[in-house]
C-alpha atoms as a PDB file:
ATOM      1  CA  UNK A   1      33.991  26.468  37.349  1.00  0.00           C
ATOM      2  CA  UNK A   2      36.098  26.378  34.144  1.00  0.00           C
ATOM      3  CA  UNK A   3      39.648  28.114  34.417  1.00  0.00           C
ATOM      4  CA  UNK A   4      40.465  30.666  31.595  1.00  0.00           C
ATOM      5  CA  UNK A   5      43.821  30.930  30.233  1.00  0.00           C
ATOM      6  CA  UNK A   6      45.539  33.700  31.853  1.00  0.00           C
ATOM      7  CA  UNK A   7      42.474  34.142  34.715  1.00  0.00           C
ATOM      8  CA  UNK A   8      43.255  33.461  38.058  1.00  0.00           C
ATOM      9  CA  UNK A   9      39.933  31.448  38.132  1.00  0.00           C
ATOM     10  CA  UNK A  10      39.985  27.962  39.269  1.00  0.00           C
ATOM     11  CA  UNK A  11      38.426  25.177  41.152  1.00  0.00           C
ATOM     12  CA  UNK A  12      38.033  25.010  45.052  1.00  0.00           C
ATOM     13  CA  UNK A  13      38.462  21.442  46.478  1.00  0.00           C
ATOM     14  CA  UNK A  14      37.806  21.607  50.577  1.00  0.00           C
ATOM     15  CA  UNK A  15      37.768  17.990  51.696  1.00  0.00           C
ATOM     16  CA  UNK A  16      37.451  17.020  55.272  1.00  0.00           C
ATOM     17  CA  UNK A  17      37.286  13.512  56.628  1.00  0.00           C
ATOM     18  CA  UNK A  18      37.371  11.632  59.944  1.00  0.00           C
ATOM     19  CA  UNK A  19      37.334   8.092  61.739  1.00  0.00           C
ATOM     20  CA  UNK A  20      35.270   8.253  64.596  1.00  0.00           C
ATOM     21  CA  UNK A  21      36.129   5.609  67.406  1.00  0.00           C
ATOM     22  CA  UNK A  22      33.599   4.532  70.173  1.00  0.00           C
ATOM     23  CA  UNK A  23      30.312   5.950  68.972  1.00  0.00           C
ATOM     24  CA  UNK A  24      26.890   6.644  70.101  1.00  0.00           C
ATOM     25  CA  UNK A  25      25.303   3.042  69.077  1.00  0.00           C
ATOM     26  CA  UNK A  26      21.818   4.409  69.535  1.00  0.00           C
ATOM     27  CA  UNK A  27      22.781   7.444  66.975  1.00  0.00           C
ATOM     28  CA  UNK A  28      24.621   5.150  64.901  1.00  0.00           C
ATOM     29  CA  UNK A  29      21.879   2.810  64.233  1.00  0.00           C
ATOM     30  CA  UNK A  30      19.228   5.692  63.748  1.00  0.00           C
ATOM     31  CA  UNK A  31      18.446   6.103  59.882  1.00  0.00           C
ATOM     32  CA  UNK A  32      16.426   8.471  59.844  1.00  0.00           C
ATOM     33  CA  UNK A  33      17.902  10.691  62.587  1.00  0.00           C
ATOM     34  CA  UNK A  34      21.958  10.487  61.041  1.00  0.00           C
ATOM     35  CA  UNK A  35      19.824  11.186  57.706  1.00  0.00           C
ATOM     36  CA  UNK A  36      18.105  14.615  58.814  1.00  0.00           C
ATOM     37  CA  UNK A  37      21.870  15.523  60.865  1.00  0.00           C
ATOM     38  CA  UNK A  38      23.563  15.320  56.963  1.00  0.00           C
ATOM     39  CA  UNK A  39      20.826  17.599  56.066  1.00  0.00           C
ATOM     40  CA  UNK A  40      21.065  19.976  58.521  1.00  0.00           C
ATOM     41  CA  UNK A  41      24.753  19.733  57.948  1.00  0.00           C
ATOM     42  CA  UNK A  42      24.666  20.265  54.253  1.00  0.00           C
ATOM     43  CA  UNK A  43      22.375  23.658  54.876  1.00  0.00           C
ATOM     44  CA  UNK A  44      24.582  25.008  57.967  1.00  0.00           C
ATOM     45  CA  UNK A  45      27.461  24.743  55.434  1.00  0.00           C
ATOM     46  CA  UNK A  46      26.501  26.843  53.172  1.00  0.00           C
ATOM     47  CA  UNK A  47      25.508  23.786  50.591  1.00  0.00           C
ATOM     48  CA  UNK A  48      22.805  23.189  48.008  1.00  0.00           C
ATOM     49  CA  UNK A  49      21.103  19.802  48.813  1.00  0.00           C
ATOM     50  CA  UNK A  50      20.034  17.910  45.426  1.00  0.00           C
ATOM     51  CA  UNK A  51      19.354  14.745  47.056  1.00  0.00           C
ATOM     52  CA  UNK A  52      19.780  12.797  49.898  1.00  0.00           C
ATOM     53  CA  UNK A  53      19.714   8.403  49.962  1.00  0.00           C
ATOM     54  CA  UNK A  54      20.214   6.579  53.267  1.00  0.00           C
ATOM     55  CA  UNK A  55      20.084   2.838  54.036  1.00  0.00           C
ATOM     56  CA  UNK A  56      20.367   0.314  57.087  1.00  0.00           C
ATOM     57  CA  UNK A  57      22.437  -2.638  56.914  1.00  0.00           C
ATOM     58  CA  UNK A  58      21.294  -5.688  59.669  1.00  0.00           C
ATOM     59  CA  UNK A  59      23.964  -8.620  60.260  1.00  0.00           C
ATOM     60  CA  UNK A  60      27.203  -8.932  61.105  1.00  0.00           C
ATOM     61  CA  UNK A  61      29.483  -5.203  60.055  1.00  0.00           C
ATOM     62  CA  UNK A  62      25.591  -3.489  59.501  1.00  0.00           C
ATOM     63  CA  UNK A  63      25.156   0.139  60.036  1.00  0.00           C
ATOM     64  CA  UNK A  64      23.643   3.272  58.643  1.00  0.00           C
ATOM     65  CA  UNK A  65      24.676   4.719  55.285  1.00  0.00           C
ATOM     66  CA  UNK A  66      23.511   8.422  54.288  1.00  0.00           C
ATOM     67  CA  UNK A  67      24.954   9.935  51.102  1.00  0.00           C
ATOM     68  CA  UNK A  68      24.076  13.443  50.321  1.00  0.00           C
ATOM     69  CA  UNK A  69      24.526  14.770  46.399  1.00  0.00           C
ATOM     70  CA  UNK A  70      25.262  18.434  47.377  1.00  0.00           C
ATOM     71  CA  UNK A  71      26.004  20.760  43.730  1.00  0.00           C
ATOM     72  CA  UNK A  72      28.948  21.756  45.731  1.00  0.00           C
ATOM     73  CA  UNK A  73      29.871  17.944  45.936  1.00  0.00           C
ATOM     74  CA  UNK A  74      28.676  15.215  48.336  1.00  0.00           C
ATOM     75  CA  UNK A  75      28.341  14.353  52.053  1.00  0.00           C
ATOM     76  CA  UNK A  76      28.955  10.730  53.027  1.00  0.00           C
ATOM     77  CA  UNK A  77      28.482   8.606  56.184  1.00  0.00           C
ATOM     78  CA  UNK A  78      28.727   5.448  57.188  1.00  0.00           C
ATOM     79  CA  UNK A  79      28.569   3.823  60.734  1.00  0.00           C
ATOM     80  CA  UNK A  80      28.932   0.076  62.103  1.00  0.00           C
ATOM     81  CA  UNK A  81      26.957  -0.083  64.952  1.00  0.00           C
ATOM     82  CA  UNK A  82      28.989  -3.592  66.497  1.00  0.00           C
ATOM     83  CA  UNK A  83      32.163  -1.782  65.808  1.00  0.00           C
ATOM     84  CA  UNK A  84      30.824   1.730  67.357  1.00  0.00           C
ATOM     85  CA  UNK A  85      33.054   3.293  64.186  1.00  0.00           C
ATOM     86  CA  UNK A  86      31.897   5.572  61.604  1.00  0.00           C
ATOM     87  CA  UNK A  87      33.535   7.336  58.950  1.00  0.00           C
ATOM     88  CA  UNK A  88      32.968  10.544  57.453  1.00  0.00           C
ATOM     89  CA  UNK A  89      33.636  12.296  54.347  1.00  0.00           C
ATOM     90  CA  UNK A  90      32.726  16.607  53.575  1.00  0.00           C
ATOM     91  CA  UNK A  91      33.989  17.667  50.647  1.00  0.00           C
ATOM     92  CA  UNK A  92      32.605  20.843  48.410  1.00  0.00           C
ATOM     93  CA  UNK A  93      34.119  22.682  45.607  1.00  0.00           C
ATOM     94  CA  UNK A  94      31.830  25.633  46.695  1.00  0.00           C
ATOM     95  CA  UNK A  95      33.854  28.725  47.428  1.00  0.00           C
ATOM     96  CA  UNK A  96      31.402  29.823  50.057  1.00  0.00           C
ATOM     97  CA  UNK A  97      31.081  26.652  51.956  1.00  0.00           C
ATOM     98  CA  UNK A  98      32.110  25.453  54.683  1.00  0.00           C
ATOM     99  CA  UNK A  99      32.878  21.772  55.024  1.00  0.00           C
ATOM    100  CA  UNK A 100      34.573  21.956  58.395  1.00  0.00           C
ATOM    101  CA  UNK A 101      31.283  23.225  59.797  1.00  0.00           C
ATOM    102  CA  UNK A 102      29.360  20.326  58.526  1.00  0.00           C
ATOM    103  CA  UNK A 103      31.720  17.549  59.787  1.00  0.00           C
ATOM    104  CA  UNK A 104      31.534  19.246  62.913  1.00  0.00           C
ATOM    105  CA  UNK A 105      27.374  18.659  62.832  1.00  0.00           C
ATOM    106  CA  UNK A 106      28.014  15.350  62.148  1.00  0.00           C
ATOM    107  CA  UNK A 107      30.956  14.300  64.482  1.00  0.00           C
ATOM    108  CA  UNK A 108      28.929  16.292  67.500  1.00  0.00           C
ATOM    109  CA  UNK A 109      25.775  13.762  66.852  1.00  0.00           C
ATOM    110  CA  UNK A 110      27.778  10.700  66.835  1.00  0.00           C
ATOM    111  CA  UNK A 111      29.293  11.807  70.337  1.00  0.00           C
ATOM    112  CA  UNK A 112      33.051   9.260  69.416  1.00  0.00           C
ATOM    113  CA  UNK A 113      35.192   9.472  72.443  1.00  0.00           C
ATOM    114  CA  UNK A 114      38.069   9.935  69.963  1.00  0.00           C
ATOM    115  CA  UNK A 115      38.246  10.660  66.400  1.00  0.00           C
ATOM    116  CA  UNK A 116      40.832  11.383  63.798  1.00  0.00           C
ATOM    117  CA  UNK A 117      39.777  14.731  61.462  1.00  0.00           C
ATOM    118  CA  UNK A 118      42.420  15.383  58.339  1.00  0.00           C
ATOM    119  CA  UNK A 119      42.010  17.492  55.336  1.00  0.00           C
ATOM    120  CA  UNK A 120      42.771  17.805  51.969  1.00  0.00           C
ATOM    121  CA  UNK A 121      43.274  20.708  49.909  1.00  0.00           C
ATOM    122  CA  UNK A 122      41.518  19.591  46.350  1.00  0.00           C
ATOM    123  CA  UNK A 123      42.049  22.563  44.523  1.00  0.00           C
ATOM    124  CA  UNK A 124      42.828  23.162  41.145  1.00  0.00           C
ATOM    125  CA  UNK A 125      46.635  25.072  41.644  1.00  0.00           C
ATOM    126  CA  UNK A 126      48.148  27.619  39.677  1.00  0.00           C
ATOM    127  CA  UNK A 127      51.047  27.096  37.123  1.00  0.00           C
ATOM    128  CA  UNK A 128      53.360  27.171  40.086  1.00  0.00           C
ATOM    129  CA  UNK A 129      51.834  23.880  41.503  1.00  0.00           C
ATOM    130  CA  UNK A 130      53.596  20.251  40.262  1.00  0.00           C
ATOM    131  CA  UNK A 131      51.573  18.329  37.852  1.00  0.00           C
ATOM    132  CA  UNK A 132      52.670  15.016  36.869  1.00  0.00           C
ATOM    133  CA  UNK A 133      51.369  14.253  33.108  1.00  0.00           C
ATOM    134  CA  UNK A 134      49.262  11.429  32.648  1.00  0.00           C
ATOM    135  CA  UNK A 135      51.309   8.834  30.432  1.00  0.00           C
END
């Protein structure tokens, strides 16, 4: 969306992330599974899916990777299945999504007996809002 001077249109950043600590391994090393949970997530959140890649990584540090190209923004997860970690990454620039939903698909399917959720507002602020010029 492209703000007009003098409108109070402008950009919605919702970005929600999170470290998940002591994983479902079995979920964690399932491709295709973690794949179809980012899809799911992206539609429960109110998010238009333009594509979806996913890969498996063997060896030492290997786990699943699923990135999802949303118009909204993107999706991204990766686990590592010796580490039982994963990190997670929602963020949309739709005005009706909801990112918090989505990261709540995906958290719920990795079952982590802890995890650490934060958020950042990525919005495009008003005139009131500190911008620091590029030099």
């Amino acid at each position: 969306m492209i703000q007009v001077s003098g409108s109070e249109d402008f950009v919605i950043g919702k970005h929600y992330y999170a470290n998940l600590y002591d994983i479902d391994v079995k979920a964690a090393a399932n491709e295709e599974e973690l794949r179809n949970v980012v899809v799911r997530a992206a539609k429960e959140s109110n998010m238009k899916l333009v594509e979806v890649k996913s890969w498996s990584f063997g060896g030492r540090k290997g786990g699943v990777s699923v990135i999802a190209l949303v118009e909204e923004s993107h999706i991204a997860v990766h686990t590592w299945v010796e580490y039982r970690y994963a990190t997670v990454d929602v963020y949309t620039c739709g005005e009706q999504s909801d990112p918090l939903r989505g990261i709540e698909l995906i958290i719920a399917y990795l079952k982590p007996r802890k995890y650490r959720l934060a958020y950042a507002d990525r919005s495009q602020k008003t005139e009131e809002t500190l911008i620091v010029p590029a030099s």
